[in-house]
N, C-alpha and C. Protein backbone atom coordinates (compact mmCIF):
# COMPACT_ATOMS: atom_id res chain seq x y z
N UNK A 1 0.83 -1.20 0.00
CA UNK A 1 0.00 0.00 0.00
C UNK A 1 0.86 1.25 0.00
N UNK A 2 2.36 0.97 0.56
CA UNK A 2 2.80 2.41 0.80
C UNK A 2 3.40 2.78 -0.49
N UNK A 3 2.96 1.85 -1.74
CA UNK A 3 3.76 2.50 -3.34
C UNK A 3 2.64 3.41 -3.57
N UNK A 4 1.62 3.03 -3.50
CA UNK A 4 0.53 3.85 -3.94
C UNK A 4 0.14 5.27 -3.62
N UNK A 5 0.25 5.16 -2.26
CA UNK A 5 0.36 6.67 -2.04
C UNK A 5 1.10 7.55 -2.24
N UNK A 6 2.21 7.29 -2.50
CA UNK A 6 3.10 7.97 -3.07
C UNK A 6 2.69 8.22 -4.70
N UNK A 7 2.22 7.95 -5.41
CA UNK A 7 1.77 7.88 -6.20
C UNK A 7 0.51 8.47 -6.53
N UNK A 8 -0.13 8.61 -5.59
CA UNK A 8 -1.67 9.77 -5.70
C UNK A 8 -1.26 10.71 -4.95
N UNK A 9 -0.12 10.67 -4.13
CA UNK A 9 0.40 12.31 -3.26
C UNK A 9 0.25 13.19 -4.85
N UNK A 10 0.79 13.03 -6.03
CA UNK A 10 0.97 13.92 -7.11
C UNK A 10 -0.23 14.21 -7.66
N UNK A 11 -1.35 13.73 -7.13
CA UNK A 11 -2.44 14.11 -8.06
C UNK A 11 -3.01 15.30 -6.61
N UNK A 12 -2.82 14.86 -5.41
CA UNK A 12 -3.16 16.01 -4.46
C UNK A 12 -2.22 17.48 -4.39
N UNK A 13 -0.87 17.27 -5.06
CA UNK A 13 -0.52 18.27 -4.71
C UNK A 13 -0.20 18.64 -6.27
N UNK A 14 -0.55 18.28 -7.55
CA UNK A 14 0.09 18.73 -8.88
C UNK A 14 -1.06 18.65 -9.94
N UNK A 15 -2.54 18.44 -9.54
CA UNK A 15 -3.30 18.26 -10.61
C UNK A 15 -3.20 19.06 -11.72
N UNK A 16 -2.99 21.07 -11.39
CA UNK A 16 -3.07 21.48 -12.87
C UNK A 16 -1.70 21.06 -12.95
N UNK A 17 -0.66 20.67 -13.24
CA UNK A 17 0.74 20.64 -13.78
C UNK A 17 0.28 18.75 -14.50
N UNK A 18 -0.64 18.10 -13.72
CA UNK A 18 -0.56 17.14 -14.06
C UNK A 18 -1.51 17.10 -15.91
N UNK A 19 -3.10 17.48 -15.73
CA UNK A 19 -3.27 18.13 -16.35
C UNK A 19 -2.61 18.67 -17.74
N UNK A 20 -1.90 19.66 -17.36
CA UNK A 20 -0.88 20.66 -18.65
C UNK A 20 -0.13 19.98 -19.13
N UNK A 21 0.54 18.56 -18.57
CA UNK A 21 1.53 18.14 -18.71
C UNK A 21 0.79 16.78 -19.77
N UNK A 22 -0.24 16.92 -19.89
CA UNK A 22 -1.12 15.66 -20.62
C UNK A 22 -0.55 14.07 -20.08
N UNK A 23 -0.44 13.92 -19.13
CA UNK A 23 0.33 13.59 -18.01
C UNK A 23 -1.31 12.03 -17.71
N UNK A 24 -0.97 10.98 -16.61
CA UNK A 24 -2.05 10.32 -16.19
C UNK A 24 -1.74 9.63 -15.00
N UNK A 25 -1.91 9.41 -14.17
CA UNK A 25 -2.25 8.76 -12.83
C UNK A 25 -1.85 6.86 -13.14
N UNK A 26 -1.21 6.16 -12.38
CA UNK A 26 -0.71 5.20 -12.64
C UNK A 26 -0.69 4.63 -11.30
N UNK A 27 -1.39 3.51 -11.16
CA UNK A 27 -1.22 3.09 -9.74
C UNK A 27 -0.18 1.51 -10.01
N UNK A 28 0.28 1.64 -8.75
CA UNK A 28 1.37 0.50 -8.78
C UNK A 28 0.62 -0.90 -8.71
N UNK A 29 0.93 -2.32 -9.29
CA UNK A 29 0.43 -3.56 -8.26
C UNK A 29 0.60 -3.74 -6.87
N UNK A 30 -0.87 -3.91 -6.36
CA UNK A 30 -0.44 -4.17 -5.02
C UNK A 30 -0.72 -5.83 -4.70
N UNK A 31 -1.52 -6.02 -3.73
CA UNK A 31 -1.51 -7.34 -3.32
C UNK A 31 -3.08 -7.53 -3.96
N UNK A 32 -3.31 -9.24 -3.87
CA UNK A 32 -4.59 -9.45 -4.14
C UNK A 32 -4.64 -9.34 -6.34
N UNK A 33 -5.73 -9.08 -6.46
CA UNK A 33 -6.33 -8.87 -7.82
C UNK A 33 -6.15 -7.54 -8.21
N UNK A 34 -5.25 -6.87 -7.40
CA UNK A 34 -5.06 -5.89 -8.05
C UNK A 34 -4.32 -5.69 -9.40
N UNK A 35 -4.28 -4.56 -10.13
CA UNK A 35 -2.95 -4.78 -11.40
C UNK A 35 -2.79 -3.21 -11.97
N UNK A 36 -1.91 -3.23 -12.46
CA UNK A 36 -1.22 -1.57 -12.80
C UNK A 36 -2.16 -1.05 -13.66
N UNK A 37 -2.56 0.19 -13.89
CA UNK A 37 -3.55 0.94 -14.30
C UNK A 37 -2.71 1.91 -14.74
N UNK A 38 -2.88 2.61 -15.95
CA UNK A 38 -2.58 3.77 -16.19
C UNK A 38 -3.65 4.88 -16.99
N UNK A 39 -3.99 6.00 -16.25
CA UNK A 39 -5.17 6.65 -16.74
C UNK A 39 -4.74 8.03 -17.49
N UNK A 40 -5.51 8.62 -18.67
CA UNK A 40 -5.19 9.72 -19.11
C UNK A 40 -5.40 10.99 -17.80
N UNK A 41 -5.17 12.05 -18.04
CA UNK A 41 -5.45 12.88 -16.87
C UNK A 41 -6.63 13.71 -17.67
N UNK A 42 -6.89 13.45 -18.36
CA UNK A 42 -8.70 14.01 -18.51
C UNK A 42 -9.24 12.99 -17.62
N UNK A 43 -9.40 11.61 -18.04
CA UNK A 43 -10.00 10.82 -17.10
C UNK A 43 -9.91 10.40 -15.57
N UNK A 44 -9.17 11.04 -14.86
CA UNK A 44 -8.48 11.17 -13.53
C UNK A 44 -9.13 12.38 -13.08
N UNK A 45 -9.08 13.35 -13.80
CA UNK A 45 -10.03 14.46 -13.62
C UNK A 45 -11.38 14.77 -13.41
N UNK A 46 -11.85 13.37 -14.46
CA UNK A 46 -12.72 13.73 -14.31
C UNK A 46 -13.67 12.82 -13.35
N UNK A 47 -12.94 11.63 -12.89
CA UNK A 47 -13.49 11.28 -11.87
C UNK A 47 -12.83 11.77 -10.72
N UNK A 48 -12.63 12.21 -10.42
CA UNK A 48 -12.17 13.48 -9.04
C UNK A 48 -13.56 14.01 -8.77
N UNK A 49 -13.75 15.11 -10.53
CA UNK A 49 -15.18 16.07 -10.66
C UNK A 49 -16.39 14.79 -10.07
N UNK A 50 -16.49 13.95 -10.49
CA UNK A 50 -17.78 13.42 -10.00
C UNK A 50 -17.93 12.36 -8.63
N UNK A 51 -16.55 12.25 -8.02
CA UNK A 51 -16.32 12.15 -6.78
C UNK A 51 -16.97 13.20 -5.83
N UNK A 52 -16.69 14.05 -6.01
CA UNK A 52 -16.87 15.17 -5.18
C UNK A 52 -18.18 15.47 -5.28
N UNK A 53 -19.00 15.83 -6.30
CA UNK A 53 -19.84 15.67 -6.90
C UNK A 53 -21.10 14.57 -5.91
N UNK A 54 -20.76 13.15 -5.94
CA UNK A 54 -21.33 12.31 -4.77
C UNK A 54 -20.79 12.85 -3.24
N UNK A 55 -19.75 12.99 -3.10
CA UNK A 55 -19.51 13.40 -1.84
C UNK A 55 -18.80 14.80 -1.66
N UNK A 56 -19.10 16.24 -1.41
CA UNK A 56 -18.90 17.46 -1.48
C UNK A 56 -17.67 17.19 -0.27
N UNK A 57 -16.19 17.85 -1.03
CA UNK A 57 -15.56 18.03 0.37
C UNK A 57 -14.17 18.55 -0.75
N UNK A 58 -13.16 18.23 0.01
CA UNK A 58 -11.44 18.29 -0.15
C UNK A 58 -10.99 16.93 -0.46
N UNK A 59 -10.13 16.76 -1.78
CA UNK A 59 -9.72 15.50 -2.05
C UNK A 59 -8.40 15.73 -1.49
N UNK A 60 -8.25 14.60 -0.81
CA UNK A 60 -6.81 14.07 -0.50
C UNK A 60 -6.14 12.99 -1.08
N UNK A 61 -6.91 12.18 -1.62
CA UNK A 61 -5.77 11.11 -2.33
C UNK A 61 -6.41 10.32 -3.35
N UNK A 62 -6.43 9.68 -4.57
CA UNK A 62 -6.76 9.32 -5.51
C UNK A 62 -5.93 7.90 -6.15
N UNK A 63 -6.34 7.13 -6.67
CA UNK A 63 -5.67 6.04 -6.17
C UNK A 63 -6.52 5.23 -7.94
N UNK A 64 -5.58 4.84 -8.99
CA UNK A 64 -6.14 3.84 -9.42
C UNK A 64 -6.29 2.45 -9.95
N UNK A 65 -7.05 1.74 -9.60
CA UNK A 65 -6.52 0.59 -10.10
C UNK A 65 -7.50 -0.73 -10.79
N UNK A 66 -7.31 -1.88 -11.22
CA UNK A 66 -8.02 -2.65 -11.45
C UNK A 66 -8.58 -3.37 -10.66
N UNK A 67 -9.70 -3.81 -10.43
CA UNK A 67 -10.21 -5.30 -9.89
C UNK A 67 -10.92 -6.05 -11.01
N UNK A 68 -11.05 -7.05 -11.01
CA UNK A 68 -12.00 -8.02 -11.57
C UNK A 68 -12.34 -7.18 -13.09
N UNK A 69 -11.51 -6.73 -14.04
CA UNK A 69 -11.78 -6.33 -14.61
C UNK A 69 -12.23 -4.77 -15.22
N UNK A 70 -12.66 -4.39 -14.24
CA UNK A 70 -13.20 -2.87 -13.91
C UNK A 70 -11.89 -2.19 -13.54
N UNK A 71 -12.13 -0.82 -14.10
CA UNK A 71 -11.12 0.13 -13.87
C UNK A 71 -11.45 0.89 -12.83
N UNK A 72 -11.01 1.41 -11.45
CA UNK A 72 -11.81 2.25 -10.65
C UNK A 72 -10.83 3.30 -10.29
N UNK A 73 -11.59 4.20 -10.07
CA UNK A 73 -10.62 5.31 -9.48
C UNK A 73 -11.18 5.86 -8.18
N UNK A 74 -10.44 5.18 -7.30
CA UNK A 74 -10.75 5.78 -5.48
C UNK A 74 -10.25 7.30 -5.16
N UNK A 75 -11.29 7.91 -4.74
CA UNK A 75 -11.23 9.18 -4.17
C UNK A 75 -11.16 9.43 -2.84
N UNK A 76 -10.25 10.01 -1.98
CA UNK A 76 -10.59 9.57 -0.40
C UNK A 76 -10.43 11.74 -0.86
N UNK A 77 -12.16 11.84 -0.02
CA UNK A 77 -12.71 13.01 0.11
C UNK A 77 -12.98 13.24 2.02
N UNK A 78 -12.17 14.52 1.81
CA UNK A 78 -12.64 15.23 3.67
C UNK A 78 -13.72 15.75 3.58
N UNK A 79 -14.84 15.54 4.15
CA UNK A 79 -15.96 16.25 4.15
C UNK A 79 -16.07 17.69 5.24
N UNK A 80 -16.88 18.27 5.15
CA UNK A 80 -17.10 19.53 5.68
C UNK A 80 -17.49 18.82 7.14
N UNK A 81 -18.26 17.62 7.51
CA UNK A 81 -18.63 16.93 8.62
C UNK A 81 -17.35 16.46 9.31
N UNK A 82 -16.20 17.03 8.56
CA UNK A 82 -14.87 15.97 9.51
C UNK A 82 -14.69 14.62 9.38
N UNK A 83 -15.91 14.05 7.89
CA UNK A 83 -15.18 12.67 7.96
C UNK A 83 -14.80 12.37 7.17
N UNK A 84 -13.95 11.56 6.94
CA UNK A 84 -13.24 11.23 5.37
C UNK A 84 -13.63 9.92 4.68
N UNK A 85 -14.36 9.93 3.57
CA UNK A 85 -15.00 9.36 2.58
C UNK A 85 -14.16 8.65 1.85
N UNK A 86 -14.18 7.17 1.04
CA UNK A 86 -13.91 7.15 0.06
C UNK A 86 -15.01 7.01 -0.90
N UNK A 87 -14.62 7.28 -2.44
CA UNK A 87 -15.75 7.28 -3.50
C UNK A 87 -14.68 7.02 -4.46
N UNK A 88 -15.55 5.69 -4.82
CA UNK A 88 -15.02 4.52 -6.32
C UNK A 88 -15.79 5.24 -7.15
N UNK A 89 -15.12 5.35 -8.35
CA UNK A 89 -15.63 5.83 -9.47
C UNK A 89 -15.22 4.93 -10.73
N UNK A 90 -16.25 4.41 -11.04
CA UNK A 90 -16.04 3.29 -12.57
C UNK A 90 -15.48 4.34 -13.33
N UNK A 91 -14.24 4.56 -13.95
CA UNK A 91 -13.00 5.10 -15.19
C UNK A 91 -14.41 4.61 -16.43
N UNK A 92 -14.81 4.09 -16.76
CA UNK A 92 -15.52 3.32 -17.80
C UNK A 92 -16.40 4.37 -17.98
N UNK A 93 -17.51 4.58 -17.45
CA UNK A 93 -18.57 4.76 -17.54
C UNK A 93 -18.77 6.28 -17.11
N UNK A 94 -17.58 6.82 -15.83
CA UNK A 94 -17.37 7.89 -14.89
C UNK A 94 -18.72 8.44 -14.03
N UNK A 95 -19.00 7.08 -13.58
CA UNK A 95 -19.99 6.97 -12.58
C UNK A 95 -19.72 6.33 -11.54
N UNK A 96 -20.30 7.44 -9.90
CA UNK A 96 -19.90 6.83 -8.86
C UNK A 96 -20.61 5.75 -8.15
N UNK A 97 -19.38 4.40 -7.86
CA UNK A 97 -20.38 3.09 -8.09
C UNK A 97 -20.25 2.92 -6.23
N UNK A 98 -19.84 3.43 -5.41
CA UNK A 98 -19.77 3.25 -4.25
C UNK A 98 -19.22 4.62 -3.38
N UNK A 99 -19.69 4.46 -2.22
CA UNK A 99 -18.96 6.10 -0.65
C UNK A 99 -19.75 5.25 0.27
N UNK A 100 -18.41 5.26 1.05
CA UNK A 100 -18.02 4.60 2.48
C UNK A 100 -17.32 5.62 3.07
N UNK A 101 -17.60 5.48 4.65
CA UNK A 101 -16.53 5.95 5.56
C UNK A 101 -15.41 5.32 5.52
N UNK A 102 -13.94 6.31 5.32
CA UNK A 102 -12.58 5.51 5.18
C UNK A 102 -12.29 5.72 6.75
N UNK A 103 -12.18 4.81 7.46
CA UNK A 103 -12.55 4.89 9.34
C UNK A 103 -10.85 4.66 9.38
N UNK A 104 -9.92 4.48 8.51
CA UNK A 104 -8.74 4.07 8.88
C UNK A 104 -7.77 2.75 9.72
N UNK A 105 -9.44 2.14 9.46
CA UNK A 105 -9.24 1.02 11.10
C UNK A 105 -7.97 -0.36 9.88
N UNK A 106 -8.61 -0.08 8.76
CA UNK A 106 -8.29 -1.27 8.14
C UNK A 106 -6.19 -0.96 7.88
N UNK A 107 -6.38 0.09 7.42
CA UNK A 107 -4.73 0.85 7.21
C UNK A 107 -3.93 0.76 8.64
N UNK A 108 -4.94 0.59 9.92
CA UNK A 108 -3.82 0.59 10.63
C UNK A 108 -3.53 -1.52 11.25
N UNK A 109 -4.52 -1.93 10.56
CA UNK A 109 -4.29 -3.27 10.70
C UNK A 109 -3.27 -3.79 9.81
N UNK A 110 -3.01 -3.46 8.44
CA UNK A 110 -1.97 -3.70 7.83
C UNK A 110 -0.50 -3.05 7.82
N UNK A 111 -0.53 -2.81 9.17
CA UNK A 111 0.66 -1.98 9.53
C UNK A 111 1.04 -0.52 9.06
N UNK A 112 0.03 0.05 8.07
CA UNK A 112 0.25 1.29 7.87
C UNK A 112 0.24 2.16 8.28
């Protein structure tokens, strides 16, 4: 898990450069069914826009990758309520297919 964030730190702190740069979001393999993804940065963008969109707040980290076929792009959004959200967004379709509370409980079970 800790390649990945390093890896959506640049979309929290460089979107317009990422953007200008016609540039795309690339998440590493992690464990499980996961597998390397690489997205244009229109499409990174624009599921950000409809992240937020389902859940109104501050994006902090963006994350994408495969499962089972499907392309998703995770949004972990701070809400104005103080809690922090994630919101899957199908890359395919750029519709949000899930928002959960990200409670952190699970990141600190895998030693993160």
């Amino acid at each position: 898990m800790q390649g990945k964030k390093r890896v959506v730190a640049l979309v929290a702190g460089g979107l317009v450069t990422l953007a200008a740069a016609g540039g795309g979001l690339r998440a590493l393999a992690g464990q499980g069914e996961e597998a390397k993804v690489a997205l244009p940065a229109e499409q990174v963008i624009a599921s950000i826009r409809t992240a937020v969109a389902a859940r109104p707040g501050r994006v902090l980290e963006v994350e994408a990758e495969s499962e089972k076929g499907k392309t998703l792009c995770e949004v972990e959004v701070l809400a104005d309520d103080g809690k922090t959200y994630e919101v899957g967004v199908d890359a395919a379709t750029n519709k949000a297919v899930s928002v959960e509370v990200d409670d952190d409980k699970d990141d600190e079970a895998d030693g993160d």
